[in-house]
Every structure is written in structure tokens, then in C-alpha cells.
N, C-alpha and C. Protein backbone atom coordinates (compact mmCIF):
# COMPACT_ATOMS: atom_id res chain seq x y z
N UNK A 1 39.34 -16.10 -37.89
CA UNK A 1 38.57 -14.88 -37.80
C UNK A 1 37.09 -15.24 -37.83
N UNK A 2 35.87 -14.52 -36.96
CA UNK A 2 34.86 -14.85 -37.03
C UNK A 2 34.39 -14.30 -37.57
N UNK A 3 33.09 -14.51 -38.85
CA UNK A 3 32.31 -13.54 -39.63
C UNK A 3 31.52 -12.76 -38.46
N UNK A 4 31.26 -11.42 -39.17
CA UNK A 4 30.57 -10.50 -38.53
C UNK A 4 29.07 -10.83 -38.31
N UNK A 5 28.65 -11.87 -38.92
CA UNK A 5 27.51 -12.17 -39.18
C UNK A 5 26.84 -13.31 -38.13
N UNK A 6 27.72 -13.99 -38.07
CA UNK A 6 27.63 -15.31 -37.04
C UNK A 6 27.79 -15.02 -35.73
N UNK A 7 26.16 -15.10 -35.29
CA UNK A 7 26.40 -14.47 -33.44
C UNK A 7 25.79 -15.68 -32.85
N UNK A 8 26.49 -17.01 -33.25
CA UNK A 8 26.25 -18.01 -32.50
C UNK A 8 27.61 -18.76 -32.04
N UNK A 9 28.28 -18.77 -33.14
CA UNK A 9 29.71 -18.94 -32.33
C UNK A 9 30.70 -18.25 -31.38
N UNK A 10 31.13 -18.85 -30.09
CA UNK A 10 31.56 -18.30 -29.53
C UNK A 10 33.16 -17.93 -29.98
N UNK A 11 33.54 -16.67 -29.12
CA UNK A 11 34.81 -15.83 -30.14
C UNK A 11 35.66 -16.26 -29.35
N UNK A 12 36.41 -17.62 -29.70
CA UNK A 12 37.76 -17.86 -28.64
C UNK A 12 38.85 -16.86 -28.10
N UNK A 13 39.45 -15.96 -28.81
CA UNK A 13 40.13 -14.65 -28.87
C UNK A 13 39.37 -13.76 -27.85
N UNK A 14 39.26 -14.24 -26.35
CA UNK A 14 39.16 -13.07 -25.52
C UNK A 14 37.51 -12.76 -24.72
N UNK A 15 36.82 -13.38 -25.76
CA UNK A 15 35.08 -12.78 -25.19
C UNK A 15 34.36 -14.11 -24.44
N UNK A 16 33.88 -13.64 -23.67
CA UNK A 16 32.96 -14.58 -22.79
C UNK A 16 31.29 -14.04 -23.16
N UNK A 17 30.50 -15.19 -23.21
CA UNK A 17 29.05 -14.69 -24.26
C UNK A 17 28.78 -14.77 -22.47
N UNK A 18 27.46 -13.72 -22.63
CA UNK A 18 26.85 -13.18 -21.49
C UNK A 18 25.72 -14.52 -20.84
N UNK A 19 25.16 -14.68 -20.00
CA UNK A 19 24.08 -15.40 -19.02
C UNK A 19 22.98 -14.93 -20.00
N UNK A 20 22.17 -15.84 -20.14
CA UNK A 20 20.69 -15.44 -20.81
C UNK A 20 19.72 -15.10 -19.41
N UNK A 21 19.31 -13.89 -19.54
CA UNK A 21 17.86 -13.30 -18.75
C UNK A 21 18.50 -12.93 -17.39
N UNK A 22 17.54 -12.60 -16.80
CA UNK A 22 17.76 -11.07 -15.97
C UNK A 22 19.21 -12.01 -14.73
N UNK A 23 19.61 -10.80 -14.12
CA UNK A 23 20.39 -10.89 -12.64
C UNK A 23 19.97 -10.92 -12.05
N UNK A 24 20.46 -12.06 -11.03
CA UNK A 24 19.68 -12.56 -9.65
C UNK A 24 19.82 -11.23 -8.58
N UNK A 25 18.66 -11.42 -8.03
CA UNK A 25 18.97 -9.75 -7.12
C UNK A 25 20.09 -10.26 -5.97
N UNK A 26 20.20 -11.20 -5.44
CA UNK A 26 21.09 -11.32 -4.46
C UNK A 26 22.06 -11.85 -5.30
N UNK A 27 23.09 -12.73 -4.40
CA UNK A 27 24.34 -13.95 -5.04
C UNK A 27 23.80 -14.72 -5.68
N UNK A 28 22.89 -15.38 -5.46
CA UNK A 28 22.22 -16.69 -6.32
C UNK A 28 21.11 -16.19 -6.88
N UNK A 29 20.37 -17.08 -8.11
CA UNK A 29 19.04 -16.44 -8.17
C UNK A 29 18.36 -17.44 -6.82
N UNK A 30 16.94 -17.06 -6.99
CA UNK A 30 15.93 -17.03 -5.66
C UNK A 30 15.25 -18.89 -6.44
N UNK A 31 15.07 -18.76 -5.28
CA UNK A 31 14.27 -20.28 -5.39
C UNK A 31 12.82 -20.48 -5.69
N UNK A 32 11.95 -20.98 -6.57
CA UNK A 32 10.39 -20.91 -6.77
C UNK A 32 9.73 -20.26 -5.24
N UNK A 33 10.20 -21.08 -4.34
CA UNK A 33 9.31 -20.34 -3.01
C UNK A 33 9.82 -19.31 -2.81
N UNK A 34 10.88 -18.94 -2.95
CA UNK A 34 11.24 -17.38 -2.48
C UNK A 34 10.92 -16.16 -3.66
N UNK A 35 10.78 -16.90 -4.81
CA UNK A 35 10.12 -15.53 -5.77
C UNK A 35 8.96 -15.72 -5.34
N UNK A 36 7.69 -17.02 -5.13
CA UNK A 36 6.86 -16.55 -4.46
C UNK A 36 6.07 -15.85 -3.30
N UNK A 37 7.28 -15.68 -2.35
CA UNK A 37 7.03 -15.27 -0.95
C UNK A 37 7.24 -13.69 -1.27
N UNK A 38 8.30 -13.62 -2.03
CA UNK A 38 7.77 -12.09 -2.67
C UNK A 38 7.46 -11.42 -3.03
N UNK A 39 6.40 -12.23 -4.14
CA UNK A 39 5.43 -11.85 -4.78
C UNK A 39 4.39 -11.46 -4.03
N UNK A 40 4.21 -12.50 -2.99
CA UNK A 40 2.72 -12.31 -2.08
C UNK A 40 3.30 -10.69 -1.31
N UNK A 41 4.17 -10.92 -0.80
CA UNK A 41 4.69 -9.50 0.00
C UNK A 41 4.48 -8.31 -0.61
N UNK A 42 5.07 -8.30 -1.78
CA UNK A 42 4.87 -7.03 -3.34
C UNK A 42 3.46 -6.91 -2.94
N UNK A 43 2.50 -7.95 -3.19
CA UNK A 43 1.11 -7.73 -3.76
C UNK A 43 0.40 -7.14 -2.47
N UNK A 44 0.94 -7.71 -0.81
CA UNK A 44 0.19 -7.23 0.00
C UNK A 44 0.43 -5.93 0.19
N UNK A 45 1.60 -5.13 0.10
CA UNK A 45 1.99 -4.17 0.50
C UNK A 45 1.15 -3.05 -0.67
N UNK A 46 1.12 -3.28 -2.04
CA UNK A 46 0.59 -2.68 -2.85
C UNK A 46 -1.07 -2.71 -2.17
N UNK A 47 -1.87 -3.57 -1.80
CA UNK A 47 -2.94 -3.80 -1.39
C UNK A 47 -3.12 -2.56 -0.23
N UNK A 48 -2.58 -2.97 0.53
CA UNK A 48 -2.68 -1.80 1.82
C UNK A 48 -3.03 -0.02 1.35
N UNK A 49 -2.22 0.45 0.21
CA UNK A 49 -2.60 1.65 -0.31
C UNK A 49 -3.97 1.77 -1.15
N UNK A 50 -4.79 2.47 -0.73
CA UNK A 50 -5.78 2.55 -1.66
C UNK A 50 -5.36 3.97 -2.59
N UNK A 51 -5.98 3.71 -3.92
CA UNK A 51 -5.31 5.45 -4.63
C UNK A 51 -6.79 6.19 -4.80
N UNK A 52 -6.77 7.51 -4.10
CA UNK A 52 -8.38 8.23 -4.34
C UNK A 52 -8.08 9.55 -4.65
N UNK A 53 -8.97 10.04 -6.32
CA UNK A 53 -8.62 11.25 -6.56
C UNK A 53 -9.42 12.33 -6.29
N UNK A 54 -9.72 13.29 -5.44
CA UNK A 54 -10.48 13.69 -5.83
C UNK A 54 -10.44 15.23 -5.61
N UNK A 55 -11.29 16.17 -5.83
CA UNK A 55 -11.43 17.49 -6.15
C UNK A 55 -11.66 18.42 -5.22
N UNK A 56 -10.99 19.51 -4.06
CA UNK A 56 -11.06 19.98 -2.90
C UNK A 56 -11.67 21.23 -3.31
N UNK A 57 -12.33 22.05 -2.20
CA UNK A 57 -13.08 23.14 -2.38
C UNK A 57 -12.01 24.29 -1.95
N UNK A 58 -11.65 25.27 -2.31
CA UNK A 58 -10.97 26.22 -2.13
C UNK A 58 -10.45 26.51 -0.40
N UNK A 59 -11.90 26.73 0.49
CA UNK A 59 -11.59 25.98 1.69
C UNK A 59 -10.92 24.64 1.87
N UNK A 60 -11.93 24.03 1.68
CA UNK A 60 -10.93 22.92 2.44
C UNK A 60 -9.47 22.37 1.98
N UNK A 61 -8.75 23.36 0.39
CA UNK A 61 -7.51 23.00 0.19
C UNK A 61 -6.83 24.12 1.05
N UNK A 62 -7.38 25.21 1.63
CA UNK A 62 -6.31 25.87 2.90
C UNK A 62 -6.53 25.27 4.07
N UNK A 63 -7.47 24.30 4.47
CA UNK A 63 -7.64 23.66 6.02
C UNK A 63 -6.66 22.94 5.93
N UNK A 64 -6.68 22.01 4.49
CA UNK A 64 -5.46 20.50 4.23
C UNK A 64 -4.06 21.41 4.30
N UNK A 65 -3.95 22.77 3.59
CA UNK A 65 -2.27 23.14 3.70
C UNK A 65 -2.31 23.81 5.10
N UNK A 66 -2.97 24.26 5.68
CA UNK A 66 -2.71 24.58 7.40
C UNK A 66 -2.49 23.23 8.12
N UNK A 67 -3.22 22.21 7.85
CA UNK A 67 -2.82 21.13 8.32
C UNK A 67 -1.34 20.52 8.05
N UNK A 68 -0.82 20.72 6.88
CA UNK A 68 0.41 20.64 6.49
C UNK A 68 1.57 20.98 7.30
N UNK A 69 0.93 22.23 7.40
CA UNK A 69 2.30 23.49 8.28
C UNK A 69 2.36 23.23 8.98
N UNK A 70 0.79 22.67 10.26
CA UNK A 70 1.11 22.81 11.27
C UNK A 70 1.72 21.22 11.62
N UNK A 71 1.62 19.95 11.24
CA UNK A 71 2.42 18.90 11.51
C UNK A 71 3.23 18.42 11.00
N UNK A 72 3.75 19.40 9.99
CA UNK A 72 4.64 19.25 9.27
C UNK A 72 5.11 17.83 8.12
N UNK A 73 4.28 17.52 7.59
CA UNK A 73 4.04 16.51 7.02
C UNK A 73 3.95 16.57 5.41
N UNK A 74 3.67 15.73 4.58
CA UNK A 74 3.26 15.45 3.14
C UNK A 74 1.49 15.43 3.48
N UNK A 75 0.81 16.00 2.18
CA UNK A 75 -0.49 15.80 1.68
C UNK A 75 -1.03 14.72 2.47
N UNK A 76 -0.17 13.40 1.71
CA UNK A 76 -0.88 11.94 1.61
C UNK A 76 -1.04 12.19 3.76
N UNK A 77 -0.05 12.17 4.18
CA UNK A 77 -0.01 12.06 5.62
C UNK A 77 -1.07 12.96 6.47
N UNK A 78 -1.31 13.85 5.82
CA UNK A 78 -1.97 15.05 6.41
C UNK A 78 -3.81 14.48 6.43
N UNK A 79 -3.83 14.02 4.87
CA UNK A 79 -5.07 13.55 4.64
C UNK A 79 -5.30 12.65 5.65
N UNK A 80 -4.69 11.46 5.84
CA UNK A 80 -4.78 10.30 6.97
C UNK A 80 -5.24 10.49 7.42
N UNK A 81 -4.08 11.55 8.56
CA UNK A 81 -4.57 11.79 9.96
C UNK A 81 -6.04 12.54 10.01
N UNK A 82 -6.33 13.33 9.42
CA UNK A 82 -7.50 14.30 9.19
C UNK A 82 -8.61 13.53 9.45
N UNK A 83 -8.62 12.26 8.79
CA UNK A 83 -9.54 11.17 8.22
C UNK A 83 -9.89 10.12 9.51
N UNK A 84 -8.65 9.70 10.02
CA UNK A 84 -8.40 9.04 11.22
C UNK A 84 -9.27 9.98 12.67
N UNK A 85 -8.67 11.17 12.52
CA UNK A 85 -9.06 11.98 13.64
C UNK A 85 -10.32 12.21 13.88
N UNK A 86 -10.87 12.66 12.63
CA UNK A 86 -12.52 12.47 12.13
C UNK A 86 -13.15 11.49 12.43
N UNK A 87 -12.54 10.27 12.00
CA UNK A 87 -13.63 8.73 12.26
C UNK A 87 -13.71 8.49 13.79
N UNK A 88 -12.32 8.75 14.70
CA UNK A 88 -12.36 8.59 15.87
C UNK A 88 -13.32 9.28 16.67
N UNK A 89 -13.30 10.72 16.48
CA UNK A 89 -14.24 11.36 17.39
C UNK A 89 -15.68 10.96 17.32
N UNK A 90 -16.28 10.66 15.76
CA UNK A 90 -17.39 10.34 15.58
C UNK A 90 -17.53 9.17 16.18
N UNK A 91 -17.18 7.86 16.16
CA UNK A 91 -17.22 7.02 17.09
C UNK A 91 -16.98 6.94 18.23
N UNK A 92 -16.77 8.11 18.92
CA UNK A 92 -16.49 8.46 20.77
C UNK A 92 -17.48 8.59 20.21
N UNK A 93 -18.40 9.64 19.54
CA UNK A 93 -19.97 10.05 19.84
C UNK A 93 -21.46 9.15 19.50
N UNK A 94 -21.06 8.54 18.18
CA UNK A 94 -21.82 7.28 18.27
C UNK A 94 -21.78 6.18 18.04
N UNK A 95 -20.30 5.57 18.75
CA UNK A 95 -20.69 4.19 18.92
C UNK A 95 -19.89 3.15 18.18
N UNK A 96 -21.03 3.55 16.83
CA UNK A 96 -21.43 2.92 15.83
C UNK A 96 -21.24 3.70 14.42
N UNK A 97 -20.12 3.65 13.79
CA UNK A 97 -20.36 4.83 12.84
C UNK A 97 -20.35 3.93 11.35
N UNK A 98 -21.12 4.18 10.64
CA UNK A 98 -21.73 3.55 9.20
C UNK A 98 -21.71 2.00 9.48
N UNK A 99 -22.68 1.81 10.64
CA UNK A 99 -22.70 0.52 10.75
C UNK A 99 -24.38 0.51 10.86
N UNK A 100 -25.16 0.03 9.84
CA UNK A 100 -26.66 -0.04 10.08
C UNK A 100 -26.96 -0.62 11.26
N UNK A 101 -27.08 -1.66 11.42
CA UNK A 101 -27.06 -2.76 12.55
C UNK A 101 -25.72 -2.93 13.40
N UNK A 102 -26.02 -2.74 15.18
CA UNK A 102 -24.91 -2.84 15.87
C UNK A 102 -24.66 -4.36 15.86
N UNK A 103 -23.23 -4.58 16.02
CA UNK A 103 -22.89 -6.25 16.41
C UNK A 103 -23.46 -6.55 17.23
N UNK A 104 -23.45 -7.74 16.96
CA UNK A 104 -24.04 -8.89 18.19
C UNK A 104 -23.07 -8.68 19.33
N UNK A 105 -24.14 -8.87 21.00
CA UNK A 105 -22.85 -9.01 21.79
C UNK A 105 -22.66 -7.83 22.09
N UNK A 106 -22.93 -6.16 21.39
CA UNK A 106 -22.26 -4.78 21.59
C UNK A 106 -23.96 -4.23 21.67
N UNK A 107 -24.73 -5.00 21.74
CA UNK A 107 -25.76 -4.38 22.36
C UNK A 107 -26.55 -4.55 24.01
N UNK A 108 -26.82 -3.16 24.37
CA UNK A 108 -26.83 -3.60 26.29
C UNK A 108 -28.52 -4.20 25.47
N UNK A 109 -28.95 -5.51 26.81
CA UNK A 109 -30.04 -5.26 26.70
C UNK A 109 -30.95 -4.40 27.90
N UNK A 110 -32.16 -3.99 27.65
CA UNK A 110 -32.57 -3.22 28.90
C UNK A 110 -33.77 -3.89 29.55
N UNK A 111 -33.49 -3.76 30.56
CA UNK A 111 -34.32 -4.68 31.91
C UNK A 111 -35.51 -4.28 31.82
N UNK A 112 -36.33 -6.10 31.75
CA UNK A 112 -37.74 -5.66 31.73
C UNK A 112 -38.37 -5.47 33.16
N UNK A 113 -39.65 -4.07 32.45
CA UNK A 113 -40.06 -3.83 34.04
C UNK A 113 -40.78 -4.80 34.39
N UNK A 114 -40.69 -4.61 35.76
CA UNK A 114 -41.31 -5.55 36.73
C UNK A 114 -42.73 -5.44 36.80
N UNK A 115 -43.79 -6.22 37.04
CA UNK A 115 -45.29 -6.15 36.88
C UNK A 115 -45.57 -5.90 38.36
């Protein structure tokens, strides 16, 4: 009989003592490079979302839920596009949008006059 006390011997009568530390997510556990290749993946994918909170004006929280209805979407999605659609047009109109200085290369030069 095993004392109740002793949780280092194993209990021949039937019990198998458990694996120390976590379950491998697949069949095997993962190999140093493959927990690292998923780590980088985890970290880039978290990277890509930026989180921004901020405080809407009575208007513009019925422009964002008309925007809702009409593409039928979530908030986060609605905001995007809003944002996207916005930056695009402004750059059909100039160009250059929150860029002080145009790139090199994206400027015409203009022909000097002739004497």
C-alpha cells in the first residue's frame, strides 16, 4: 500500500504518472526552429494590427453606423475602408499626401527657357 503522503513513488496497482509540462500541439512536440518560426509568425501577425482608441462626435458615430449598414460589415472594417478611401482620393488630388519633401525621381523637372 502506498502512503498518502508520498507523491514520488510510482503506484504499481494500475496508475501511470503523467508527462511533465505542456502538450505538444501536433503528434510530436515542435523542434527549436519550428517553435521559433512561430514565434516570428505570432509576433508578425500581432504587428500588422495597430490598436487606436479614440472618441467619435455624435456625427461622425452615425456616418461610421451608416457606413456599417450600408457594406455590411464590423466597426473595425468599416473604419479601414473609410480611412483607405480617404487617403486614396487625397492622393489622386495631391500627389503627395503628408509627405514634406517629394521623392527623388517623382519630381518633373521644368524646362529652362531659352535666351
Amino acid at each position: 500500500m502506498k502512503d498518502p503522503c508520498d507523491h514520488y513513488t510510482f503506484d504499481l496497482i494500475g496508475g501511470v504518472q503523467k508527462k511533465p509540462g505542456r502538450k505538444p500541439l501536433g503528434e510530436r512536440a515542435m523542434t527549436v526552429a519550428e517553435r521559433k518560426r512561430r514565434s516570428r509568425e505570432l509576433r508578425r501577425n500581432r504587428l500588422q494590427e495597430l490598436s487606436v482608441t479614440v472618441e467619435l462626435s455624435r456625427d461622425a458615430q452615425k456616418s461610421l453606423d451608416k457606413m456599417i449598414e450600408w457594406w455590411g460589415v464590423s466597426k473595425k472594417e468599416a473604419i479601414n475602408r473609410a480611412l483607405v478611401i480617404a487617403c486614396e482620393s487625397q492622393t489622386g488630388r495631391t500627389g503627395f499626401l503628408f509627405e514634406l519633401e517629394a521623392p527623388a525621381g517623382k519630381i518633373k523637372k521644368s524646362a529652362k527657357p531659352k535666351a
